[in-house]
C-alpha atoms as a PDB file:
ATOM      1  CA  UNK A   1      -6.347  -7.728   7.725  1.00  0.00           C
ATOM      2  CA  UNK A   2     -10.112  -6.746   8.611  1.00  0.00           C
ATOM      3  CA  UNK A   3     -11.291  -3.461   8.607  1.00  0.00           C
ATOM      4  CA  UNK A   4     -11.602  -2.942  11.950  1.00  0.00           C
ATOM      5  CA  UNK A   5      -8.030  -3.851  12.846  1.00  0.00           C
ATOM      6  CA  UNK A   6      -6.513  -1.524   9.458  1.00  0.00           C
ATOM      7  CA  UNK A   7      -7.631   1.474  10.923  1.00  0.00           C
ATOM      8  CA  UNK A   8      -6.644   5.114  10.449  1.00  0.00           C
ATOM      9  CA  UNK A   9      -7.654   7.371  13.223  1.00  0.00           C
ATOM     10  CA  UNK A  10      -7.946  11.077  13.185  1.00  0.00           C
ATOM     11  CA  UNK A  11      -7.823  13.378  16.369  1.00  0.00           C
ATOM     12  CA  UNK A  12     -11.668  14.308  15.825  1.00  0.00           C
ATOM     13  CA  UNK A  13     -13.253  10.130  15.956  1.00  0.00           C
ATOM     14  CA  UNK A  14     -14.063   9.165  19.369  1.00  0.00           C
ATOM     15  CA  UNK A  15     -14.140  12.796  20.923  1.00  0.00           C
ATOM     16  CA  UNK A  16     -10.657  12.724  21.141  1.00  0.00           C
ATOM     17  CA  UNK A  17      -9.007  16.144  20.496  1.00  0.00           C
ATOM     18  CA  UNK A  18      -5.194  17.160  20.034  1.00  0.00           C
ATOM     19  CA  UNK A  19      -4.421  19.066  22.876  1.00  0.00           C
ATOM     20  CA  UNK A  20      -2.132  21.907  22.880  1.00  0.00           C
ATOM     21  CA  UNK A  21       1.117  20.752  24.790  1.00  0.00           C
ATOM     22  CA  UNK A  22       1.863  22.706  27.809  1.00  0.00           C
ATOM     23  CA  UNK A  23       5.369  22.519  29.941  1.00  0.00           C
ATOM     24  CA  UNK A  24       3.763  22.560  32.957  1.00  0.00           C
ATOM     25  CA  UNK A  25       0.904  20.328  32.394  1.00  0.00           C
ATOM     26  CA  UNK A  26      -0.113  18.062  35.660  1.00  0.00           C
ATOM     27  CA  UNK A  27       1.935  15.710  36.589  1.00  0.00           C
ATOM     28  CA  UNK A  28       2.325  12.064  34.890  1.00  0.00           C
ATOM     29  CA  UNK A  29       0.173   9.907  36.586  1.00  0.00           C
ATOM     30  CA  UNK A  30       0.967   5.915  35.798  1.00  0.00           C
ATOM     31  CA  UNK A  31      -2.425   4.338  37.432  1.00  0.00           C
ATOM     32  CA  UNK A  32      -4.769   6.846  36.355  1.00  0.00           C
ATOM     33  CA  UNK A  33      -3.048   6.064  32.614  1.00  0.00           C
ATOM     34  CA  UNK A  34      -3.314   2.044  32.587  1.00  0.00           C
ATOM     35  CA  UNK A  35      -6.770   2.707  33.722  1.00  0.00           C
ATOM     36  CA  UNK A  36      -7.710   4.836  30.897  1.00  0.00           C
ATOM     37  CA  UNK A  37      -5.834   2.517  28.558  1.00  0.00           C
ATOM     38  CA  UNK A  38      -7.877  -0.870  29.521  1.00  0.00           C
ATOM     39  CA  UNK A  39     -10.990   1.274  29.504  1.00  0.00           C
ATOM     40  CA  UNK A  40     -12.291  -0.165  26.219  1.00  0.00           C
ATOM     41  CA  UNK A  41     -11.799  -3.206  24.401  1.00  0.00           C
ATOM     42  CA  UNK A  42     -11.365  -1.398  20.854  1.00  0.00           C
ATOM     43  CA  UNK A  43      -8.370  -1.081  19.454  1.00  0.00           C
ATOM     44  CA  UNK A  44      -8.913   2.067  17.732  1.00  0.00           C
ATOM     45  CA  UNK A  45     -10.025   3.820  20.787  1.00  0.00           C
ATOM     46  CA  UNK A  46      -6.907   2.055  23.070  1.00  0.00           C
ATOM     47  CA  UNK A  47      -4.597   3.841  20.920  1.00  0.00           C
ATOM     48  CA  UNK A  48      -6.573   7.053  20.066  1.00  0.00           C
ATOM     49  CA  UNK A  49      -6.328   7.318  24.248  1.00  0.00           C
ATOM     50  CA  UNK A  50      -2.461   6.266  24.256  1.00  0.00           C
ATOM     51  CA  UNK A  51      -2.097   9.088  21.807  1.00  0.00           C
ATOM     52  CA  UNK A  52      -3.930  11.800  24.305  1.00  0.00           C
ATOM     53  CA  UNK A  53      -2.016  10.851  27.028  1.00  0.00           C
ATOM     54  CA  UNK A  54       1.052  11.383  24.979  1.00  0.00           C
ATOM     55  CA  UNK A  55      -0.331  15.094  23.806  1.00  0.00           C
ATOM     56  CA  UNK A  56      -1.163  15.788  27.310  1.00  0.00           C
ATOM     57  CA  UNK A  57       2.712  15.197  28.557  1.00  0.00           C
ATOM     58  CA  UNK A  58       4.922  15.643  25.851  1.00  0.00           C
ATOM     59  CA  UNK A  59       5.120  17.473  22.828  1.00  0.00           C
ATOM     60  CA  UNK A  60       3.667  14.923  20.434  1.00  0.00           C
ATOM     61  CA  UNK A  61       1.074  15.800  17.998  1.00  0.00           C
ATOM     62  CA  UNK A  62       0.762  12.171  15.957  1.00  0.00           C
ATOM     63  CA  UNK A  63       1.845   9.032  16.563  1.00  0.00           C
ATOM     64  CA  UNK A  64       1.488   5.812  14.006  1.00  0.00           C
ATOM     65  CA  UNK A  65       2.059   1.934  15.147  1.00  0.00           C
ATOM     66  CA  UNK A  66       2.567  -0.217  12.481  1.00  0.00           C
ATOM     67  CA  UNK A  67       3.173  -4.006  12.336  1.00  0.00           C
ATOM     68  CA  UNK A  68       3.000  -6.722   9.924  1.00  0.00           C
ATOM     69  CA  UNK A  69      -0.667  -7.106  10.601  1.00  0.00           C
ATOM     70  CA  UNK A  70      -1.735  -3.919  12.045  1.00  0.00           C
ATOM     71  CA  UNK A  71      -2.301  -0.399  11.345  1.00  0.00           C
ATOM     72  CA  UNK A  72      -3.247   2.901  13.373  1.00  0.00           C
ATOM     73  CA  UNK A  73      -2.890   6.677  12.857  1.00  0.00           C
ATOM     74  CA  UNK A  74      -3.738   8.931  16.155  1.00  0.00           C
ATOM     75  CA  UNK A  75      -3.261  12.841  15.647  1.00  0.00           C
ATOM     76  CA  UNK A  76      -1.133  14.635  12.733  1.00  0.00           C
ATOM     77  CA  UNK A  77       1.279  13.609  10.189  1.00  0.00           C
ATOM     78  CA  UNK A  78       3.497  16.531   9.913  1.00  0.00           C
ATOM     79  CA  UNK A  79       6.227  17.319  12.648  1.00  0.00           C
ATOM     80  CA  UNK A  80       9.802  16.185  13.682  1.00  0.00           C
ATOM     81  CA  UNK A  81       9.536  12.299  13.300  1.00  0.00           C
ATOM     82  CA  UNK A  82      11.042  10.265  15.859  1.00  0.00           C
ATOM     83  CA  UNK A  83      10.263   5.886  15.381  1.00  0.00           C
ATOM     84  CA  UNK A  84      11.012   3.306  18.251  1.00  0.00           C
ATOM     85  CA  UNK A  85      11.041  -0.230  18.336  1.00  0.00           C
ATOM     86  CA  UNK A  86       8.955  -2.416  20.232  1.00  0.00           C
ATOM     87  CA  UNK A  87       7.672  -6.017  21.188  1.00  0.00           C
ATOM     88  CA  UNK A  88       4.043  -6.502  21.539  1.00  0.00           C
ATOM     89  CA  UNK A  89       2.983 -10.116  22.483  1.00  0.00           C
ATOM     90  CA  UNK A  90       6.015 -11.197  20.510  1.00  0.00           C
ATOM     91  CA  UNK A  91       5.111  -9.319  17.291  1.00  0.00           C
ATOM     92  CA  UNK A  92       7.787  -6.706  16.366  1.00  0.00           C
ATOM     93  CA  UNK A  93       5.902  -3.183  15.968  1.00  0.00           C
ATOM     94  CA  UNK A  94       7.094   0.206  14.845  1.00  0.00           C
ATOM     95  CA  UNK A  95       5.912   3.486  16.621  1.00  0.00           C
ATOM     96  CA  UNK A  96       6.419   6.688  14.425  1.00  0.00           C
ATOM     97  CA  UNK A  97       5.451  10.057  16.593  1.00  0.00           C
ATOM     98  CA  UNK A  98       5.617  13.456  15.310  1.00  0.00           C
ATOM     99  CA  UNK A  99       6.902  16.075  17.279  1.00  0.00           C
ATOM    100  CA  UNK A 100       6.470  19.550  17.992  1.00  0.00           C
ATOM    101  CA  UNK A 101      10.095  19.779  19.129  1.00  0.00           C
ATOM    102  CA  UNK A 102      12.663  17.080  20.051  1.00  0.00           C
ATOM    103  CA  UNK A 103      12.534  15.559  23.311  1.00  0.00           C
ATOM    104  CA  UNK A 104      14.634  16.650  26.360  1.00  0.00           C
ATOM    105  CA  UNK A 105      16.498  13.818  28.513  1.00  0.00           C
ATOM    106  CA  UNK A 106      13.593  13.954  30.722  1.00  0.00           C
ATOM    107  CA  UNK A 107      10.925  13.625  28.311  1.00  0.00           C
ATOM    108  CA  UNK A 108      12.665  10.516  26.652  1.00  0.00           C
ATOM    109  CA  UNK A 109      12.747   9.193  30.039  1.00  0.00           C
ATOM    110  CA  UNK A 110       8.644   9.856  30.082  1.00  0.00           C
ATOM    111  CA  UNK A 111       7.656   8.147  26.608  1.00  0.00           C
ATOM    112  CA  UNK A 112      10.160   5.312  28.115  1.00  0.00           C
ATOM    113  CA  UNK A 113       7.215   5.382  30.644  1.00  0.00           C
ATOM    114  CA  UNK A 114       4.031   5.908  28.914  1.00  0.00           C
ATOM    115  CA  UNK A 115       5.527   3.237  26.018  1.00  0.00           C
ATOM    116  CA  UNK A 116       5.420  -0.354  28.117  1.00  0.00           C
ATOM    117  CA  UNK A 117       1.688   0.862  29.317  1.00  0.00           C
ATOM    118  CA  UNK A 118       0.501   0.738  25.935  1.00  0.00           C
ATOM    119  CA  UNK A 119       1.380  -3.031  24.577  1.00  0.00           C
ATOM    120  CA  UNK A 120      -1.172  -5.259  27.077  1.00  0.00           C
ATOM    121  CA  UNK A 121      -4.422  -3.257  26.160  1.00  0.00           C
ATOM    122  CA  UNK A 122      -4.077  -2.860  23.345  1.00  0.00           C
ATOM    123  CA  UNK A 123      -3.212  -6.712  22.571  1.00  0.00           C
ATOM    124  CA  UNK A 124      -5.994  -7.294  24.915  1.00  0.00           C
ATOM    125  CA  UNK A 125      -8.382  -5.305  22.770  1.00  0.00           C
ATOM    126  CA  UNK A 126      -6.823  -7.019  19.175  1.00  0.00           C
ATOM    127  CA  UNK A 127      -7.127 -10.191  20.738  1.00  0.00           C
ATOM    128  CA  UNK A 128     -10.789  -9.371  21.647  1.00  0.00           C
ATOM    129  CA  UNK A 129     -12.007  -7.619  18.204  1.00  0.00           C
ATOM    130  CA  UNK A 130     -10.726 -10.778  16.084  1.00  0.00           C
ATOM    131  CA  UNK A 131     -12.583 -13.559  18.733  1.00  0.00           C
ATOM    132  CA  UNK A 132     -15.568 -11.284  17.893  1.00  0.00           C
ATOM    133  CA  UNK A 133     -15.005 -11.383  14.461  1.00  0.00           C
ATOM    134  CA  UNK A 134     -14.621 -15.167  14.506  1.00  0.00           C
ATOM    135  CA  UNK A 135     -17.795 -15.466  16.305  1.00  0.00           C
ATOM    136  CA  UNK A 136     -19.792 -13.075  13.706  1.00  0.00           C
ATOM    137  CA  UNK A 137     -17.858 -14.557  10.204  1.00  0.00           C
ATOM    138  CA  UNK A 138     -18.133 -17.240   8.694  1.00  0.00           C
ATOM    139  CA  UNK A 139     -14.488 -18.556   8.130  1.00  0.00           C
ATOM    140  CA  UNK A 140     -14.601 -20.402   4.720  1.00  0.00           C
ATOM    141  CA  UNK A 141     -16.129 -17.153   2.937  1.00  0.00           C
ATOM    142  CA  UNK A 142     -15.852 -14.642   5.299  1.00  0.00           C
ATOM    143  CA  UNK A 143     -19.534 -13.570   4.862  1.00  0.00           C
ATOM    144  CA  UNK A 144     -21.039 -13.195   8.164  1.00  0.00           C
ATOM    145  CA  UNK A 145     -22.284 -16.513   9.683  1.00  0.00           C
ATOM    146  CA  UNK A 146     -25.954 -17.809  10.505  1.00  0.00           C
ATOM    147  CA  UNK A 147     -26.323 -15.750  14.114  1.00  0.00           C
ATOM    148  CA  UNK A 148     -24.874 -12.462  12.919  1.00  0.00           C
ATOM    149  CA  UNK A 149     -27.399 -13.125   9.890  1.00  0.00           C
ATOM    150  CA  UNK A 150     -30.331 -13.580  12.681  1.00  0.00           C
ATOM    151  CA  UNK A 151     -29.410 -10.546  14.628  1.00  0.00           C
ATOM    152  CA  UNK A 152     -28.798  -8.076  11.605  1.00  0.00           C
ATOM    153  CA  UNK A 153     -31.946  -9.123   9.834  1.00  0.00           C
ATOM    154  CA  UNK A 154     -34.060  -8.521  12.823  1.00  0.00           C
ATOM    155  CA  UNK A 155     -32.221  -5.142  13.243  1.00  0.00           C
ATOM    156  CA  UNK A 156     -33.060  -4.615   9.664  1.00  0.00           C
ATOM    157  CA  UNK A 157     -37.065  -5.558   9.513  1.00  0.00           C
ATOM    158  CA  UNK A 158     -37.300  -3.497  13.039  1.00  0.00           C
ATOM    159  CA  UNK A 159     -35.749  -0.252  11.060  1.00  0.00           C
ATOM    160  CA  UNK A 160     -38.333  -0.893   8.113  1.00  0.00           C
ATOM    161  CA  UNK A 161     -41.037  -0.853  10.586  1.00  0.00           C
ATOM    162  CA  UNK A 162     -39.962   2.365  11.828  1.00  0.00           C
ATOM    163  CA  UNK A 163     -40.273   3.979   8.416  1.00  0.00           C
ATOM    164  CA  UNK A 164     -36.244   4.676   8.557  1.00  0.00           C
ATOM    165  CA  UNK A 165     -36.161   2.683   4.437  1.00  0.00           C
ATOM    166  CA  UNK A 166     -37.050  -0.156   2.845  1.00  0.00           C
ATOM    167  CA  UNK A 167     -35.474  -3.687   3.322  1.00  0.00           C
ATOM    168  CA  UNK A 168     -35.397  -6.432   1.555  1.00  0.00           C
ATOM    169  CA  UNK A 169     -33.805 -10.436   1.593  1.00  0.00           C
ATOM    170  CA  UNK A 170     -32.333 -12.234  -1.092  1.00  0.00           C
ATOM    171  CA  UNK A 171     -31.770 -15.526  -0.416  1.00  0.00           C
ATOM    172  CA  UNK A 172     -29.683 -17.888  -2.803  1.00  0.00           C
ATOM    173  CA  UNK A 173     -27.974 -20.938  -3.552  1.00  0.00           C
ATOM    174  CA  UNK A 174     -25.804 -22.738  -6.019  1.00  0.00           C
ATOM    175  CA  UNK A 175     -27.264 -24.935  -8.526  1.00  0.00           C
ATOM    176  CA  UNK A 176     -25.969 -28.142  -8.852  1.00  0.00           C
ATOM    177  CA  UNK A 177     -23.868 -27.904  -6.007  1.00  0.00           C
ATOM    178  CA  UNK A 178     -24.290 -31.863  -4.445  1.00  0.00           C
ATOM    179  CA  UNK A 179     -23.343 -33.283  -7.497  1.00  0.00           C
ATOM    180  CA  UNK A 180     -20.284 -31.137  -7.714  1.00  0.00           C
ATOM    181  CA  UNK A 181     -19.185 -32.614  -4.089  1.00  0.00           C
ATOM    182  CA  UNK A 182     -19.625 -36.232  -5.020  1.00  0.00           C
ATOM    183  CA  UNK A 183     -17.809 -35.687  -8.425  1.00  0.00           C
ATOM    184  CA  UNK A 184     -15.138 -33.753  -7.795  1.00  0.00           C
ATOM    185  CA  UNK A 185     -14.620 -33.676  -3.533  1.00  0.00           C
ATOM    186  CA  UNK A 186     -15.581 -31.176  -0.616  1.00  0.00           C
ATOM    187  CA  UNK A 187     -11.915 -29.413  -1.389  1.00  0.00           C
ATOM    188  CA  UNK A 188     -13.245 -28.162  -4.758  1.00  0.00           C
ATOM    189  CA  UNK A 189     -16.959 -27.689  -2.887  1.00  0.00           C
ATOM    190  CA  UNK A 190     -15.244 -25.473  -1.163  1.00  0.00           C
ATOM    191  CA  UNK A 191     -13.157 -23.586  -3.577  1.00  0.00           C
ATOM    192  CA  UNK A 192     -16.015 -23.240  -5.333  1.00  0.00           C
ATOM    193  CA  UNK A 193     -18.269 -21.686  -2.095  1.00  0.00           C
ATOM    194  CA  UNK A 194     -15.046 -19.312  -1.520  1.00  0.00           C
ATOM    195  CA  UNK A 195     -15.625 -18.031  -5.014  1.00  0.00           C
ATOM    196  CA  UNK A 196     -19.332 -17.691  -4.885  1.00  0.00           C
ATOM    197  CA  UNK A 197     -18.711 -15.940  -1.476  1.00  0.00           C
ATOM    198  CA  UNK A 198     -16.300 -13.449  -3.427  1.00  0.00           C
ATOM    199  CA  UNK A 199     -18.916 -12.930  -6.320  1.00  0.00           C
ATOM    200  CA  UNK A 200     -21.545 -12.097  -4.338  1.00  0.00           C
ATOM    201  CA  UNK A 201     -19.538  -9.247  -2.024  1.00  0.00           C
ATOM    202  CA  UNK A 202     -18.666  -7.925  -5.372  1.00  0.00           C
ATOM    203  CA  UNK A 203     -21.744  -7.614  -6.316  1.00  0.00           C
ATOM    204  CA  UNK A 204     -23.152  -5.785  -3.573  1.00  0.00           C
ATOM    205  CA  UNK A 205     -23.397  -2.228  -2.056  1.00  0.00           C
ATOM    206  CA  UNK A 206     -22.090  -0.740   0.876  1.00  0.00           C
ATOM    207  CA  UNK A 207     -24.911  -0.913   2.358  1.00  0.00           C
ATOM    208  CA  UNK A 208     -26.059  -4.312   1.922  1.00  0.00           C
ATOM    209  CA  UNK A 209     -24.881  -7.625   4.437  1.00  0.00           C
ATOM    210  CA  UNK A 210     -24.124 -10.446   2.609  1.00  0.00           C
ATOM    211  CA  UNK A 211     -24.073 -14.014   4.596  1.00  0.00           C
ATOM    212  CA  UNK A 212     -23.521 -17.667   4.481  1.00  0.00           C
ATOM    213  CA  UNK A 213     -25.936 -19.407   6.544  1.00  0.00           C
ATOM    214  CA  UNK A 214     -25.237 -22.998   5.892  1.00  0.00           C
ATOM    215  CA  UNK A 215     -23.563 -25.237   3.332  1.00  0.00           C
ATOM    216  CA  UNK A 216     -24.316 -23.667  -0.173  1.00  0.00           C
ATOM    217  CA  UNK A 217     -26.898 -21.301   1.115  1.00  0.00           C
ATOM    218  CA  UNK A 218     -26.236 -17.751   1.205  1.00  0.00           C
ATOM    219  CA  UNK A 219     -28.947 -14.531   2.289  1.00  0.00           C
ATOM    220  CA  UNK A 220     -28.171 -10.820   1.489  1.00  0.00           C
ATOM    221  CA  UNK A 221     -29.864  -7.596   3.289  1.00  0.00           C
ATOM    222  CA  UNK A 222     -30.587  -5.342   1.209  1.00  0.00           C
ATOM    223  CA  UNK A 223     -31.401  -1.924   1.996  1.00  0.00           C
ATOM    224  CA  UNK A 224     -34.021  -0.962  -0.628  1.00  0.00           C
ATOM    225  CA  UNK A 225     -37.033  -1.961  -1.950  1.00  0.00           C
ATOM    226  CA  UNK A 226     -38.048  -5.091  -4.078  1.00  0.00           C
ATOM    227  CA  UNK A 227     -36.844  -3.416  -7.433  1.00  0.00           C
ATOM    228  CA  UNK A 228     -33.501  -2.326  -5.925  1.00  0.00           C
ATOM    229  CA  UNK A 229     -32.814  -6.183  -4.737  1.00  0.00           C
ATOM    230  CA  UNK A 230     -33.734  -7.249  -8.400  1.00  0.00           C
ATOM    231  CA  UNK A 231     -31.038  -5.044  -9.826  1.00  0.00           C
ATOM    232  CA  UNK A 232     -28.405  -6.690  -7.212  1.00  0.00           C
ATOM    233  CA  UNK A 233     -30.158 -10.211  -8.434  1.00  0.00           C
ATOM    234  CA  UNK A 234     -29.388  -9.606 -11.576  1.00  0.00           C
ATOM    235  CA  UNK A 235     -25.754  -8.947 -10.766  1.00  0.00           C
ATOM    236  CA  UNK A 236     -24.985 -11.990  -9.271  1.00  0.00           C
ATOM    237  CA  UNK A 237     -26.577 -13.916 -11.646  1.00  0.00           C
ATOM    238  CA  UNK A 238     -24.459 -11.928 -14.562  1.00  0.00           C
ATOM    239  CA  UNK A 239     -21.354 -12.468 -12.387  1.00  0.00           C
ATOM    240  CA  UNK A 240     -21.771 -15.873 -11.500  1.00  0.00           C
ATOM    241  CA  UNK A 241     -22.048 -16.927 -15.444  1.00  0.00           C
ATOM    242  CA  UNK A 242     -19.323 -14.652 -16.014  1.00  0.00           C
ATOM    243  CA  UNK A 243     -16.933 -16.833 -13.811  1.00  0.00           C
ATOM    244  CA  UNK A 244     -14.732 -19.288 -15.531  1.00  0.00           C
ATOM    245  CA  UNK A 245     -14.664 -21.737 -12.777  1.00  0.00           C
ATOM    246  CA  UNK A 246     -18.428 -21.879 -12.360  1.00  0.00           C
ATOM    247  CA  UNK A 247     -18.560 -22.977 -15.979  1.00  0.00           C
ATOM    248  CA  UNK A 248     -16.171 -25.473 -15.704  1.00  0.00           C
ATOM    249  CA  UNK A 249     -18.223 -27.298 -13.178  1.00  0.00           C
ATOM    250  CA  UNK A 250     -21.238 -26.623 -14.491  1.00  0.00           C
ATOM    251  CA  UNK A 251     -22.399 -24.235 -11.324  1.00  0.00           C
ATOM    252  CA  UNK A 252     -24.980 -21.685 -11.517  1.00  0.00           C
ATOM    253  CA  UNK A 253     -26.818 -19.980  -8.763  1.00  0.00           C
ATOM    254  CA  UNK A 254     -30.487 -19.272  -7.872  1.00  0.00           C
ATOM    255  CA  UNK A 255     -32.133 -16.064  -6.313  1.00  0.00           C
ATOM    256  CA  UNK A 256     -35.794 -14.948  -4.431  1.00  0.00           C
ATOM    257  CA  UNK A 257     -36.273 -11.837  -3.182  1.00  0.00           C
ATOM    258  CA  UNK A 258     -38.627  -9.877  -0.937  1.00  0.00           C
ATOM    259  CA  UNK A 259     -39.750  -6.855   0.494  1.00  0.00           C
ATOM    260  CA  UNK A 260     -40.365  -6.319   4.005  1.00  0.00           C
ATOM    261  CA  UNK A 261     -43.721  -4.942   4.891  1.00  0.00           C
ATOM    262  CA  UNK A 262     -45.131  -3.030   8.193  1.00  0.00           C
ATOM    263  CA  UNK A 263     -46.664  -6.296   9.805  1.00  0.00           C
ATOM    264  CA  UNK A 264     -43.773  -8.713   8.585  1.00  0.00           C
ATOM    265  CA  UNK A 265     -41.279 -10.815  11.052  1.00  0.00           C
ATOM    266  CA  UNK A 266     -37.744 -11.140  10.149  1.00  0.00           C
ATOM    267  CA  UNK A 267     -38.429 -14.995   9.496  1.00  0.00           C
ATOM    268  CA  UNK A 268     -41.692 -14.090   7.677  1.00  0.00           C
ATOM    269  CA  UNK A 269     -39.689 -12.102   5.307  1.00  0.00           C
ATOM    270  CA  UNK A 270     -37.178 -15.311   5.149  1.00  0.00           C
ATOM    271  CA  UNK A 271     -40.206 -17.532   4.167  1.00  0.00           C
ATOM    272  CA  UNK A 272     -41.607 -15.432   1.538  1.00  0.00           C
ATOM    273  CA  UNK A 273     -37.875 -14.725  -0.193  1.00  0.00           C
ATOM    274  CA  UNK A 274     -37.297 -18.443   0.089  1.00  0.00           C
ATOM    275  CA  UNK A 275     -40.450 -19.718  -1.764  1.00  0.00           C
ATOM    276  CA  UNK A 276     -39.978 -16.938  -4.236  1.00  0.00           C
ATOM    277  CA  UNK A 277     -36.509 -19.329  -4.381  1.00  0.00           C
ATOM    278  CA  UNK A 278     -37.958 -22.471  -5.138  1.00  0.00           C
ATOM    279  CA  UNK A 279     -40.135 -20.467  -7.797  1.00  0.00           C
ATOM    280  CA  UNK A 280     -36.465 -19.847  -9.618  1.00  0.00           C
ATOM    281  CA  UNK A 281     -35.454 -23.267  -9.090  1.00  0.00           C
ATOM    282  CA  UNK A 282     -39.133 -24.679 -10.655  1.00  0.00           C
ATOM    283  CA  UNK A 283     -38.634 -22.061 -13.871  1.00  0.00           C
ATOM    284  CA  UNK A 284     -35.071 -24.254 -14.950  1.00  0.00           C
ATOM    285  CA  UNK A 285     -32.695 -22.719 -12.347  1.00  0.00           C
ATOM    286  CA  UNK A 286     -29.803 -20.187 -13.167  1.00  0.00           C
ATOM    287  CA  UNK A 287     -32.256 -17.255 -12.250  1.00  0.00           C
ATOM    288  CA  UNK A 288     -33.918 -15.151 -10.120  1.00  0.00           C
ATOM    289  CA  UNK A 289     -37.797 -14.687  -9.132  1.00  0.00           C
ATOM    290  CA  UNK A 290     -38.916 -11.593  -7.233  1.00  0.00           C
ATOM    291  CA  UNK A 291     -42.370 -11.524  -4.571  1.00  0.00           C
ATOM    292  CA  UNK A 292     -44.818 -11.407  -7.009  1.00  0.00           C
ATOM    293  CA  UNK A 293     -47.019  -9.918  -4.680  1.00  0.00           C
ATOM    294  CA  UNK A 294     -44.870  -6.955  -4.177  1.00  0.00           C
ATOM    295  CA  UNK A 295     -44.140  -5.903  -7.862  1.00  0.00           C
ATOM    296  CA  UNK A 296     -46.401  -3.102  -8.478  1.00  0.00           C
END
C-alpha cells in the first residue's frame, strides 16, 4: 500500500496528546464527535481524532485498525487488549484498543457508540488520499506524473532562490527504446519502463523526486548541487547496465544534468539539463553529460 495509507501514528503527530482518562469527564456528545471526525480529509489525522475522543470517554490509551490494505496506530501499545470486528465500506477491519482497565456495561455500550461514527470519514478520507495519489502518480511506474513534476520543480527552483540548498534536474531516457516497441510490442515497452522506473527509485535519495513525464522520458530533482546529481547519474547508469533484462533487449539509458542558478526558471533549468541530454546522446549514448558551464 502507499505510504501515506501504511501509517503508524503516535500520540505526539498532529498535536494530538493522550489524555489522562477521567470518570467524570463531560458528557459524550455524538454531533460535536462526527463533526470532529469529518474535519479533515487525512486518514491519519481521522483516526488520530477517533482515538482522542476515545481517551477523552473511556479508558483507552491505544487503539490499532488493521485491514488487508490498511494500517494505523493512535496512542500506546501496552495495556489490557480488547479487538472488535467491523465492516468498513464492505472491507472487514480489525480494531485492537488497549486499556487502562476493562470496560463496564456502560462503557461497552459507549465504544458501541463512538465505533459506527468512525467508518464513513475515515473511508471518506482513504477514498480521497488514493484519488489524490492517482492524480499526482503516474500509474505504469508509479513515479510521479508530468503535473506533480511541474509543481515540485517550481517548488524546488523557488527554494534554491531563497538560498534554502542547491537543486538540480536530471533528465533521462532510454536508449533504443522505439525499436524495442516495434520489435518486441508495447507489453514488453512497458515491462521494460516499469523496470527502469524501479532502477531509478533505487537509485535515488530520500530526498530526491523521481518522475515520468511522458513515454520513455523520465526527470529527477535533486537536492544538491551539479556534482551531487553526477554521483546519482552515475548510479543509474551502473544500475541500468547491471540489469539483466536491459541487456537482453539491448536498452541503455541516457542522462543531463544541471544546476539551478539565482536568475533561472524551473523550465530554464529543464532546457539546459535537456541539451546537456542530447550532448550524451551525440557522445554514443549509454551515458551521462553534466552543464559544462557549471563544473567548476
Amino acid at each position: 500500500m502507499d505510504f501515506g495509507l501504511a501509517t503508524t501514528l503516535y500520540p505526539d503527530e498532529f498535536n494530538y496528546q493522550t489524555e489522562a482518562y477521567s470518570p467524570v469527564s463531560t458528557p459524550l456528545d455524538l454531533v460535536q464527535v462526527i463533526q470532529q471526525l469529518h474535519a479533515s480529509l487525512d486518514p491519519r489525522t481521522v483516526f488520530a481524532c477517533y482515538g482522542k475522543v476515545l481517551g477523552q470517554h473511556l479508558p483507552i490509551q491505544g487503539v490499532r485498525l488493521q485491514s488487508t490494505q490498511y494500517k494505523f496506530s493512535w496512542g500506546k501499545r501496552y495495556g489490557i487488549s480488547l479487538k472488535r470486528q467491523l465492516i468498513c465500506g464492505g472491507m472487514p477491519i480489525t480494531l485492537q484498543y488497549q486499556l487502562l482497565t476493562p470496560l463496564t456495561p456502560s462503557q461497552e455500550i459507549t465504544l458501541q457508540e463512538i465505533e459506527p461514527l468512525l467508518l464513513q470519514p475515515l473511508l471518506n478520507a482513504i477514498q480521497y488520499q488514493e484519488m489524490s495519489m492517482q492524480a499526482m502518480f503516474d500509474s505504469l511506474t508509479g513515479l510521479g506524473n508530468r503535473h506533480y513534476y511541474t509543481q515540485s520543480l517550481i517548488n524546488a527552483v523557488a527554494r534554491a532562490h531563497r538560498k534554502q540548498g542547491a537543486v538540480s534536474l536530471i533528465v533521462l531516457d532510454l536508449d533504443n527504446f522505439k525499436q524495442l516497441n516495434d520489435k518486441y510490442g508495447h507489453k514488453c515497452g512497458d515491462y521494460i519502463l516499469k523496470e527502469f522506473g524501479d532502477t531509478i527509485r533505487s537509485s535515488i535519495r530520500s530526498t530526491d523526486q523521481a518522475f515520468r513525464i511522458g513515454g520513455d522520458e523520465f526527470v529527477v530533482i535533486v537536492q544538491g548541487n551539479i556534482h551531487a546529481a553526477g554521483l546519482l547519474c552515475e548510479r543509474i547508469v551502473t544500475a541500468t547496465n547491471a540489469n539483466a533484462s536491459f541487456h537482453q533487449f539491448g536498452v541503455s539509458s541516457s542522462l543531463g544534468a544541471a544546476e539551478a542558478n539565482d536568475t533561472m526558471e524551473a523550465e530554464q533549468l529543464y532546457e539546459q539539463a535537456d541539451k546537456t541530454l542530447y550532448q550524451a546522446k551525440a557522445s554514443g549514448r549509454n551515458c551521462y553529460k553534466l552543464s559544462p558551464a557549471q563544473l567548476s
